[in-house]
Protein backbone atom coordinates (compact mmCIF):
# COMPACT_ATOMS: atom_id res chain seq x y z
CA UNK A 1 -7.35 -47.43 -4.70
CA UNK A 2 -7.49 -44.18 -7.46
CA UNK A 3 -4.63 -42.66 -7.99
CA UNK A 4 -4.99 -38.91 -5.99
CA UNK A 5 -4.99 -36.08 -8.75
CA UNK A 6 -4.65 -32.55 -8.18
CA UNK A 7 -5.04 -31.24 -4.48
CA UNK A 8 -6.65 -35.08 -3.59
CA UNK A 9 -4.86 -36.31 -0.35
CA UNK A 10 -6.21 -39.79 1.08
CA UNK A 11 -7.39 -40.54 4.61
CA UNK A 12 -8.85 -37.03 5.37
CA UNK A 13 -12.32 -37.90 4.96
CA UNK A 14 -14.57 -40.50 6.63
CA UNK A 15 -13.60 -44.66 6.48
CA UNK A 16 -10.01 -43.38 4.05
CA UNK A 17 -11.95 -41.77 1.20
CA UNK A 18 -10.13 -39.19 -0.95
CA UNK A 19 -11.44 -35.14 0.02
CA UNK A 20 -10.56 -32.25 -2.75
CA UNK A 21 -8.71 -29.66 -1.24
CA UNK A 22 -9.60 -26.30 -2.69
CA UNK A 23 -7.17 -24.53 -4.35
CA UNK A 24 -5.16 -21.85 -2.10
CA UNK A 25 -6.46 -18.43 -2.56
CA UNK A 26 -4.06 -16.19 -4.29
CA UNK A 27 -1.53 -14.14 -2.46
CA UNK A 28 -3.28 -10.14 -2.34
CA UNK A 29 -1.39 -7.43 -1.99
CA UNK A 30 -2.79 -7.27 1.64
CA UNK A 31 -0.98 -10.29 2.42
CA UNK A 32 2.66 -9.25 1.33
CA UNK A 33 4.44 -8.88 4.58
CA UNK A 34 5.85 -5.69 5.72
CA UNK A 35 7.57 -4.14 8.50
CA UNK A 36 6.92 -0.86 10.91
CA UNK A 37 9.70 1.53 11.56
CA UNK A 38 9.52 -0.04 14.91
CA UNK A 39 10.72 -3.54 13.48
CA UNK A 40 7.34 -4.96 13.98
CA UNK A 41 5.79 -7.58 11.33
CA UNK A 42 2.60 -6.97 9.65
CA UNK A 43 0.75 -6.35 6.39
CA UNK A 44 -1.48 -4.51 4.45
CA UNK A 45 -4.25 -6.47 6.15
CA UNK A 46 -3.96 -4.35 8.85
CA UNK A 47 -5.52 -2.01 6.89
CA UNK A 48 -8.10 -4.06 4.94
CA UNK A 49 -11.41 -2.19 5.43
CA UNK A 50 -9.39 1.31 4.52
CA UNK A 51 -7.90 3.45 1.16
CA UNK A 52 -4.11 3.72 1.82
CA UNK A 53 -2.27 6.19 -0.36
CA UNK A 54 2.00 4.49 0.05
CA UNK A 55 5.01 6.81 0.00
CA UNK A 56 8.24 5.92 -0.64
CA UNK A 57 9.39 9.31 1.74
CA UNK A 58 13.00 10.03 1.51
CA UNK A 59 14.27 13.43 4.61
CA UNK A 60 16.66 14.96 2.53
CA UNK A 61 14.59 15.12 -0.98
CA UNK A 62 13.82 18.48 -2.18
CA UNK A 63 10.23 16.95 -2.25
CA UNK A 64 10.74 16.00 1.73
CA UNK A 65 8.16 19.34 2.37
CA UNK A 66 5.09 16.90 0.96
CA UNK A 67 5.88 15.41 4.38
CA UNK A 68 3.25 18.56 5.03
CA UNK A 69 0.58 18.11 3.11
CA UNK A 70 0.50 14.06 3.26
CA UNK A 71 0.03 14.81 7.44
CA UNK A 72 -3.03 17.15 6.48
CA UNK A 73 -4.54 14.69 4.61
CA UNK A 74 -4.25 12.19 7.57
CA UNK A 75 -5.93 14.53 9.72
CA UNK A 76 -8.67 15.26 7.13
CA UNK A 77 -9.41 11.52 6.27
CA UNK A 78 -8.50 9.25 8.82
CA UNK A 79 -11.82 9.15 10.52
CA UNK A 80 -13.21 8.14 7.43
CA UNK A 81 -11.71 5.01 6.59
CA UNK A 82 -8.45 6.88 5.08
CA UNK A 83 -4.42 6.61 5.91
CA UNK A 84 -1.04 7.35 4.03
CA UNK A 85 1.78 5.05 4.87
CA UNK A 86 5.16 6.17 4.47
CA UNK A 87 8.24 3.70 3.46
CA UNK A 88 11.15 5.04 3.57
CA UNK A 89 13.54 4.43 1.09
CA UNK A 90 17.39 4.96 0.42
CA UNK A 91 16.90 4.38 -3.37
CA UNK A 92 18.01 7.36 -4.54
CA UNK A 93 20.29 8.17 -1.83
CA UNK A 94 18.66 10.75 -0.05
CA UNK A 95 17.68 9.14 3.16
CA UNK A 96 18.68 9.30 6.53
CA UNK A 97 20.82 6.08 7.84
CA UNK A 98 18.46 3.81 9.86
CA UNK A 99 14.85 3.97 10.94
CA UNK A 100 15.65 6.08 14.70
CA UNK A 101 16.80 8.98 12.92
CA UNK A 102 13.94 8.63 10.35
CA UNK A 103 11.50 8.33 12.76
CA UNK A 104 12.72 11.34 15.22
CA UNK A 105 13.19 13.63 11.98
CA UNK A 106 9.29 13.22 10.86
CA UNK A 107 8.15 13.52 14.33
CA UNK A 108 10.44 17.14 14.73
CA UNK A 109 10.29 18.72 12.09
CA UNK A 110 6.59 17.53 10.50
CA UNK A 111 4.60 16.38 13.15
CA UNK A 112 3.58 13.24 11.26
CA UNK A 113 1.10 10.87 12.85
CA UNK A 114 0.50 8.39 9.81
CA UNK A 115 1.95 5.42 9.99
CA UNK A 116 5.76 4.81 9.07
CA UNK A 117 7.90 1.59 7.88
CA UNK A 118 10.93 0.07 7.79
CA UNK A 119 13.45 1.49 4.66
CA UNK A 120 13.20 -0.23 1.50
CA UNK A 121 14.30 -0.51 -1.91
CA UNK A 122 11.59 0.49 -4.21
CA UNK A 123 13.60 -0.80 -7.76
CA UNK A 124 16.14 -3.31 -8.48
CA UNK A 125 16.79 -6.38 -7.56
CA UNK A 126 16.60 -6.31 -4.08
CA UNK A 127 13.16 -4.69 -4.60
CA UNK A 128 10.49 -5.08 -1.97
CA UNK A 129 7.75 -7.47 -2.93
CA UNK A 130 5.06 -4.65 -2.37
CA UNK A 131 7.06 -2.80 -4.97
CA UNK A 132 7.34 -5.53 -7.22
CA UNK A 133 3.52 -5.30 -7.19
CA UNK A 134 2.58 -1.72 -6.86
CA UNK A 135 4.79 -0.68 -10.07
CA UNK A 136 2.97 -2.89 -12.31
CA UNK A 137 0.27 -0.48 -12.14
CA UNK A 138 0.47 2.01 -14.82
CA UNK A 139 0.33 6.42 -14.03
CA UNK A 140 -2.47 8.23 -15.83
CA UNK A 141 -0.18 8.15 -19.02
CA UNK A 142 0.09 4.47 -19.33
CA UNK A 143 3.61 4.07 -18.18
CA UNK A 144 4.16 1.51 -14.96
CA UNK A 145 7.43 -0.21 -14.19
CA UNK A 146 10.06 1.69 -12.10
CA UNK A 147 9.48 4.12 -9.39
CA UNK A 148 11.13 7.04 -11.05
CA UNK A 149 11.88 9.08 -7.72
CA UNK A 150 11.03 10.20 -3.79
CA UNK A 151 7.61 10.67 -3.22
CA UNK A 152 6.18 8.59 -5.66
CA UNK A 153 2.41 7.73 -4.59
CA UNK A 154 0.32 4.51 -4.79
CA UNK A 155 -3.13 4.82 -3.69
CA UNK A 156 -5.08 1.77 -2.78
CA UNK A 157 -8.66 1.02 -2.35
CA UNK A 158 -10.25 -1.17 0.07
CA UNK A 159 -10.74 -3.46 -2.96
CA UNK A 160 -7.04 -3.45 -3.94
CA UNK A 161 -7.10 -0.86 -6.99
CA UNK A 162 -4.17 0.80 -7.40
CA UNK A 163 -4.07 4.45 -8.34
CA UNK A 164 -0.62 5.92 -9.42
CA UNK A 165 0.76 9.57 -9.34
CA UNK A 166 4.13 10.67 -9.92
CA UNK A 167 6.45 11.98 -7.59
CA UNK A 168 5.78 15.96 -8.70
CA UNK A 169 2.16 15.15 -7.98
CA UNK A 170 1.43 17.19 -4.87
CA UNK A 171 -0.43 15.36 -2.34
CA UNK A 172 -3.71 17.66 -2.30
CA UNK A 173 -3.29 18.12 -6.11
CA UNK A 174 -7.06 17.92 -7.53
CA UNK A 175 -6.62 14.51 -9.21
CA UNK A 176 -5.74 12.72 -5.95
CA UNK A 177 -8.00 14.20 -3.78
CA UNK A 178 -10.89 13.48 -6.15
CA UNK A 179 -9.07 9.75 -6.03
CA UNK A 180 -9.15 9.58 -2.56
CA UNK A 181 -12.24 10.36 -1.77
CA UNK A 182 -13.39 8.12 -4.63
CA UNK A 183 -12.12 5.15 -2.81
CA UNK A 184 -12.82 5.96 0.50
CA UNK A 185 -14.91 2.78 2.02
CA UNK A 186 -19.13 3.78 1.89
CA UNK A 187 -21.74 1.87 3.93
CA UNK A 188 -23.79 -0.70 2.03
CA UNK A 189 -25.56 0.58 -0.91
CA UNK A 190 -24.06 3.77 -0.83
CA UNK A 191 -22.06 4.57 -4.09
CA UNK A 192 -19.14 6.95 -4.88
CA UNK A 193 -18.48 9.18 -7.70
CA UNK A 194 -19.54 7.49 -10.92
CA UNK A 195 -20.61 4.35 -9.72
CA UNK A 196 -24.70 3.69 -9.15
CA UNK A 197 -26.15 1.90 -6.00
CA UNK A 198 -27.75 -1.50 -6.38
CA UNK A 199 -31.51 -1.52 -6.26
């Protein structure tokens, strides 16, 4: 009888013989399991087939009025393949004490309609895994790591690049619209800025 190698597990195939298992696909950052201000599981995956532009949103930040301008751009590009999701985040210890009160002051006082998660911690060592991930990607002066305050912005592609723009970034500032809009998802053979459609 060989001796099984590498993913080879006996008695799976026909009469005993040895099948190859093929290698697990690697975790995406769609996968990494998140929760909604609600307290109900999902992912990224939910929103597969859109651009998602993450915000680590914090009530009593002097940045808390972007609150405005992120809702706008819901309403401008959420019919076309297009949300912002909004994590909460005690970090720098400017947020409100558990998800109710989070949740009622967005709805009061900013109308917001985009999705909204559970707090989490953005740095450190109790650092969410989507963190973990998202602040490897550098900001448009080469510097990733450590999310450096509220309203720091991540925006993701349908394809899982990662755009990064510092907290002071306003959310209809030039450079993210113009990223946004990049990344938005186009029918088949249909090609955003820069890019050329197949022949």
């Amino acid at each position: 009888m060989p001796t099984p190698t590498g993913m080879d597990f006996p008695g799976l195939g026909a009469k005993g013989s040895w099948v190859q298992i093929p290698p697990a696909r690697p975790m995406s950052i769609r996968d990494i399991p998140i929760t909604t201000i609600d307290g109900d599981s999902t992912s990224l995956a939910e929103y597969s087939d859109k651009a998602v532009l993450i915000v680590n949103v914090a009530s009593r930040c002097g940045l808390a009025p972007q609150y405005e301008k992120l809702e706008e751009l819901q309403r401008e590009y959420e019919d076309q393949g297009f949300s912002v999701l909004g994590f909460p985040s005690n970090q720098f210890l400017q947020e409100l004490s558990n998800e109710t009160a989070i949740k009622e002051y967005c709805s009061t006082t900013w109308g917001i309609t985009f999705p909204m998660f559970e707090r989490v911690r953005v740095n450190g060592r109790s650092q969410h895994l989507l963190y973990a991930e998202l602040t490897k990607t550098p900001d448009s002066t080469g510097k990733a790591g450590r999310v450096i305050w509220n309203f720091e912005k991540f925006l993701v592609s349908p394809t899982d690049e990662v755009r990064r723009f510092r907290p002071t970034t306003e959310p209809d500032a030039p450079e993210v619209i113009t990223a946004i809009e990049d990344f938005l998802p186009r029918p088949s053979g249909s090609a955003g800025r820069g890019q050329t459609a197949p022949t």
